[in-house]
C-alpha atoms as a PDB file:
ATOM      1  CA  UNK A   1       3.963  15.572 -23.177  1.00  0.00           C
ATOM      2  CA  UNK A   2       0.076  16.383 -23.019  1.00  0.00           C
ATOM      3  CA  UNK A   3      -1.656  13.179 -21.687  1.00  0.00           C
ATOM      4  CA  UNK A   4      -4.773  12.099 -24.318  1.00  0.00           C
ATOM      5  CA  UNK A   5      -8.084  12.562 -22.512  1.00  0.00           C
ATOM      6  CA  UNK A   6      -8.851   8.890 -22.511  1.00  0.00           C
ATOM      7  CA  UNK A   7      -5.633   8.448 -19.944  1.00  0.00           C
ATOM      8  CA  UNK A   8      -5.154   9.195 -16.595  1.00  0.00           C
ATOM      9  CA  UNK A   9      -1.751   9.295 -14.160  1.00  0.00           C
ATOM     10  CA  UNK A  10      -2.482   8.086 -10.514  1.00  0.00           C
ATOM     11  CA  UNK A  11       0.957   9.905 -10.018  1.00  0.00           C
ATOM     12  CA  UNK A  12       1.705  13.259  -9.177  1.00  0.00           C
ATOM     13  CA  UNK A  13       4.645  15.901 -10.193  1.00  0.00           C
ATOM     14  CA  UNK A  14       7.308  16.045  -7.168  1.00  0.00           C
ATOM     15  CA  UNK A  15       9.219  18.821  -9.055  1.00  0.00           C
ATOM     16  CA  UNK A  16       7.331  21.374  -7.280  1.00  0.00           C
ATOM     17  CA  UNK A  17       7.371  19.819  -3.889  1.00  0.00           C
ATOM     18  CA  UNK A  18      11.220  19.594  -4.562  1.00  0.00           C
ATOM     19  CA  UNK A  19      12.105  22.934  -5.957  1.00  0.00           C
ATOM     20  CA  UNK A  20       9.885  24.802  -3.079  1.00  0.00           C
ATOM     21  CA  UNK A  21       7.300  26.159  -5.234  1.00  0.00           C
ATOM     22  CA  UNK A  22       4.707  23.868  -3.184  1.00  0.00           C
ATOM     23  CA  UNK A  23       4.431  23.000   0.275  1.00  0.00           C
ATOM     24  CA  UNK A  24       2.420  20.510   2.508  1.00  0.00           C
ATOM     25  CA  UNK A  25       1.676  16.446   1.059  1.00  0.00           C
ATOM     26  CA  UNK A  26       1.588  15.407  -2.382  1.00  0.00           C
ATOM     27  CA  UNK A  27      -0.402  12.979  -1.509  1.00  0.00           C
ATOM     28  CA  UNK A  28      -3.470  11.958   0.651  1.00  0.00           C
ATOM     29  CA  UNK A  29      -2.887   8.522   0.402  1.00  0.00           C
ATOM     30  CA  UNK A  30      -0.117   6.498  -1.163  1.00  0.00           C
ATOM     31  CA  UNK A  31      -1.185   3.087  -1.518  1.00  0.00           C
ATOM     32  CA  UNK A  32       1.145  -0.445  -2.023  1.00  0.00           C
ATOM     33  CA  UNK A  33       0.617  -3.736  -3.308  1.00  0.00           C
ATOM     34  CA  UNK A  34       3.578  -6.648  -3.699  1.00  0.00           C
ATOM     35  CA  UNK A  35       1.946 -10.279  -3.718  1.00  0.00           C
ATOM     36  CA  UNK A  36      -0.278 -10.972  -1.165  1.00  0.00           C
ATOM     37  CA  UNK A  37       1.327  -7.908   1.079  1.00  0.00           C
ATOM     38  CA  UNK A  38      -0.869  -4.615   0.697  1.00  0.00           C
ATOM     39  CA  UNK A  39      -0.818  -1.076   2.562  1.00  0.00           C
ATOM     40  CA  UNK A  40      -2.474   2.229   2.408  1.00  0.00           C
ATOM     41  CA  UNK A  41      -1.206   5.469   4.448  1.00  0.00           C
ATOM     42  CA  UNK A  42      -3.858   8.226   4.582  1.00  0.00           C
ATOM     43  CA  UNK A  43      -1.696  10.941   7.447  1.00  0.00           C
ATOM     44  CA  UNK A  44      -0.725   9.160  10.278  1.00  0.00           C
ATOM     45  CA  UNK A  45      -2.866   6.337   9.764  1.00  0.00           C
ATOM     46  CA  UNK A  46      -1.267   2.772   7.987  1.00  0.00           C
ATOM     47  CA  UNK A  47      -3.341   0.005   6.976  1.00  0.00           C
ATOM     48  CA  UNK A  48      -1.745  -3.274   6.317  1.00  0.00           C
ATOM     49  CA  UNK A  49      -2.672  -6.766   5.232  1.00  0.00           C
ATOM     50  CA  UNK A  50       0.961  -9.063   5.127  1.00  0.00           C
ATOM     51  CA  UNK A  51       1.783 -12.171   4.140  1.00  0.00           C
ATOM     52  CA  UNK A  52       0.929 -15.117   6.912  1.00  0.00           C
ATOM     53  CA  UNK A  53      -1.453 -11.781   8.650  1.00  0.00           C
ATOM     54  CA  UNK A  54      -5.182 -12.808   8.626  1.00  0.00           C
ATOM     55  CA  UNK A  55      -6.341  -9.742   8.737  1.00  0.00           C
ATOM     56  CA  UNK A  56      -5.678  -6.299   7.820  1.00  0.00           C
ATOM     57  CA  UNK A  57      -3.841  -4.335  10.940  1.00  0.00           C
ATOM     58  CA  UNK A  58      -4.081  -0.367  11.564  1.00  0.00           C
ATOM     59  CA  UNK A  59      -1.247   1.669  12.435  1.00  0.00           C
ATOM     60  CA  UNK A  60      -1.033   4.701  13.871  1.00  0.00           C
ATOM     61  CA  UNK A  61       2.531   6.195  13.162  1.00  0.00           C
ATOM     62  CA  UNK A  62       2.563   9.179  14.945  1.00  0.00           C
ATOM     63  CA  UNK A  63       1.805   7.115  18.077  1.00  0.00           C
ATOM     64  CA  UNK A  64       3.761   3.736  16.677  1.00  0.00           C
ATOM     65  CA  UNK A  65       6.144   3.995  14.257  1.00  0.00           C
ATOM     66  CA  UNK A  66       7.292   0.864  14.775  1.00  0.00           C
ATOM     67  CA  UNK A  67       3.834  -0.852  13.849  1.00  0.00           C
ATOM     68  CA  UNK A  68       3.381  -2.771  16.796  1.00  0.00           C
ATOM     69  CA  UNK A  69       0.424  -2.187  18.281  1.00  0.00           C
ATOM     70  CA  UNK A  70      -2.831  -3.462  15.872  1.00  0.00           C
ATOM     71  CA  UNK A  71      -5.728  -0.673  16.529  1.00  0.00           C
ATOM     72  CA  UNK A  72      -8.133  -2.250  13.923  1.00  0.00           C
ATOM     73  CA  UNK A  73     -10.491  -3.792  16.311  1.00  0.00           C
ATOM     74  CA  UNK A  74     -10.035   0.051  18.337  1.00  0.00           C
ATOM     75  CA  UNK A  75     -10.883   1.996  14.966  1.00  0.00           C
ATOM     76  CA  UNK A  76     -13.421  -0.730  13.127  1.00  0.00           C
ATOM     77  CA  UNK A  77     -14.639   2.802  11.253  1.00  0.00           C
ATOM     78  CA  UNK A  78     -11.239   3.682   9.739  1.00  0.00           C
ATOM     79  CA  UNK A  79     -10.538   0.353   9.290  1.00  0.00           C
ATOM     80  CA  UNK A  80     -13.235  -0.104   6.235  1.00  0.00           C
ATOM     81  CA  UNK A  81     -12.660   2.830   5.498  1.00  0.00           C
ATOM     82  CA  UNK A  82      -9.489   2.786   4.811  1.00  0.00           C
ATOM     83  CA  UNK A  83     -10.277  -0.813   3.076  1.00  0.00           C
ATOM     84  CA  UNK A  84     -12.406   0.350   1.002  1.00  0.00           C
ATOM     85  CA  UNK A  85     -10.497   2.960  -0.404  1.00  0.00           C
ATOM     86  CA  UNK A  86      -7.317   0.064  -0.733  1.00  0.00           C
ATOM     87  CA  UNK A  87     -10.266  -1.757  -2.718  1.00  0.00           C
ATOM     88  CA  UNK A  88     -11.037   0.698  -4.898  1.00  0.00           C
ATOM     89  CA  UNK A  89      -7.691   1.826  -6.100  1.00  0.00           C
ATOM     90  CA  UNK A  90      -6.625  -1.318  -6.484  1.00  0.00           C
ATOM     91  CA  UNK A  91      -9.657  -2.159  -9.056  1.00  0.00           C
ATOM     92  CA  UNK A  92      -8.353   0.469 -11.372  1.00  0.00           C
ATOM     93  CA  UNK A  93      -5.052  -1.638 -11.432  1.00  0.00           C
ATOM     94  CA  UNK A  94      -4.176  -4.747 -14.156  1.00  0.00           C
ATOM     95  CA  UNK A  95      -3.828  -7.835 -12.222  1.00  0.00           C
ATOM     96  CA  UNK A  96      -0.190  -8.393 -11.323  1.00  0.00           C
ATOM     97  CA  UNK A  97       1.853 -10.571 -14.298  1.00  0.00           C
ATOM     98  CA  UNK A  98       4.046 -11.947 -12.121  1.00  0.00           C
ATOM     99  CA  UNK A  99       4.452 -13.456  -8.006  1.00  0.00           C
ATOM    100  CA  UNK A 100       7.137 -12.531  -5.901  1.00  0.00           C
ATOM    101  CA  UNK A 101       9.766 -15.799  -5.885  1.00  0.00           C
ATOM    102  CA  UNK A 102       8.932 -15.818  -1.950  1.00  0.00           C
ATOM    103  CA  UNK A 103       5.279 -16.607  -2.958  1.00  0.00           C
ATOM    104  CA  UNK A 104       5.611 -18.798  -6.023  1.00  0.00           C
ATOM    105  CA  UNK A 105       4.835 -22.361  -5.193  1.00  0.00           C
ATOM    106  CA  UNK A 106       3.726 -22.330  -1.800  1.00  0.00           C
ATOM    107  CA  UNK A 107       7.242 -20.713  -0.860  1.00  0.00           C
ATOM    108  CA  UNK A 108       8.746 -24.037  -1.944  1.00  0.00           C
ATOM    109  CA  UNK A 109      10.824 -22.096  -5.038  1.00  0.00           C
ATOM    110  CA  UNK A 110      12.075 -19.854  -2.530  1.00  0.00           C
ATOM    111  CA  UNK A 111      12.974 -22.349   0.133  1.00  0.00           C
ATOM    112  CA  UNK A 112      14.641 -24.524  -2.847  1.00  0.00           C
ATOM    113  CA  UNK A 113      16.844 -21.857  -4.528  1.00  0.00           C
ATOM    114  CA  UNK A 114      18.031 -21.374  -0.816  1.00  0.00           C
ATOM    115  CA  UNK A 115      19.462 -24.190  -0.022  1.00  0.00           C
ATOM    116  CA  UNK A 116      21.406 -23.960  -3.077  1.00  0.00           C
END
């Protein structure tokens, strides 16, 4: 269905990726956000802010794909940059209406519910 002017889809269509009539990335960046864990991908480059982290930690997944080797203090340049473009998608989102269980009391609902 059309999409009314005053709307806009931070998506994009797959079908042609799928079917073969395009090739290459959908995407330049494909951002997350769950509680108070975050990432952005932009190539081979991961940003990521988790829970109990203090700061955010750059990946290189070409080079790391296990994410364990922290090159934001290496890359401080890609590290706001990729930041600020987290930021800025993320303040064209509602704020979330509801907490992961993990993170919902200090962990204590979690930690509760598990013993039971």
């Amino acid at each position: 269905a059309p999409l009314p002017e005053t709307e806009s889809v931070d998506g994009v269509n797959l079908l042609p990726y799928l079917n073969g009539e395009k090739t290459g990335a959908p995407h330049s960046q494909l951002y997350w956000r769950f509680g108070e864990q975050r990432a952005i991908r932009q190539g081979d480059w991961k940003l990521v802010k988790a829970r109990g982290i203090d700061a955010p930690q750059l990946f290189n997944l070409k080079d790391d794909i296990g994410e364990q080797k922290d090159l934001s203090a290496a890359e401080p340049a890609l590290t706001a940059e990729l930041q600020q473009k987290w930021d800025a998608w993320n303040a064209t989102l509602v704020e979330p209406s509801w907490v992961p269980a993990a993170q919902q009391n200090g962990g204590k609902k979690a930690a509760k519910n598990k013993k039971n």
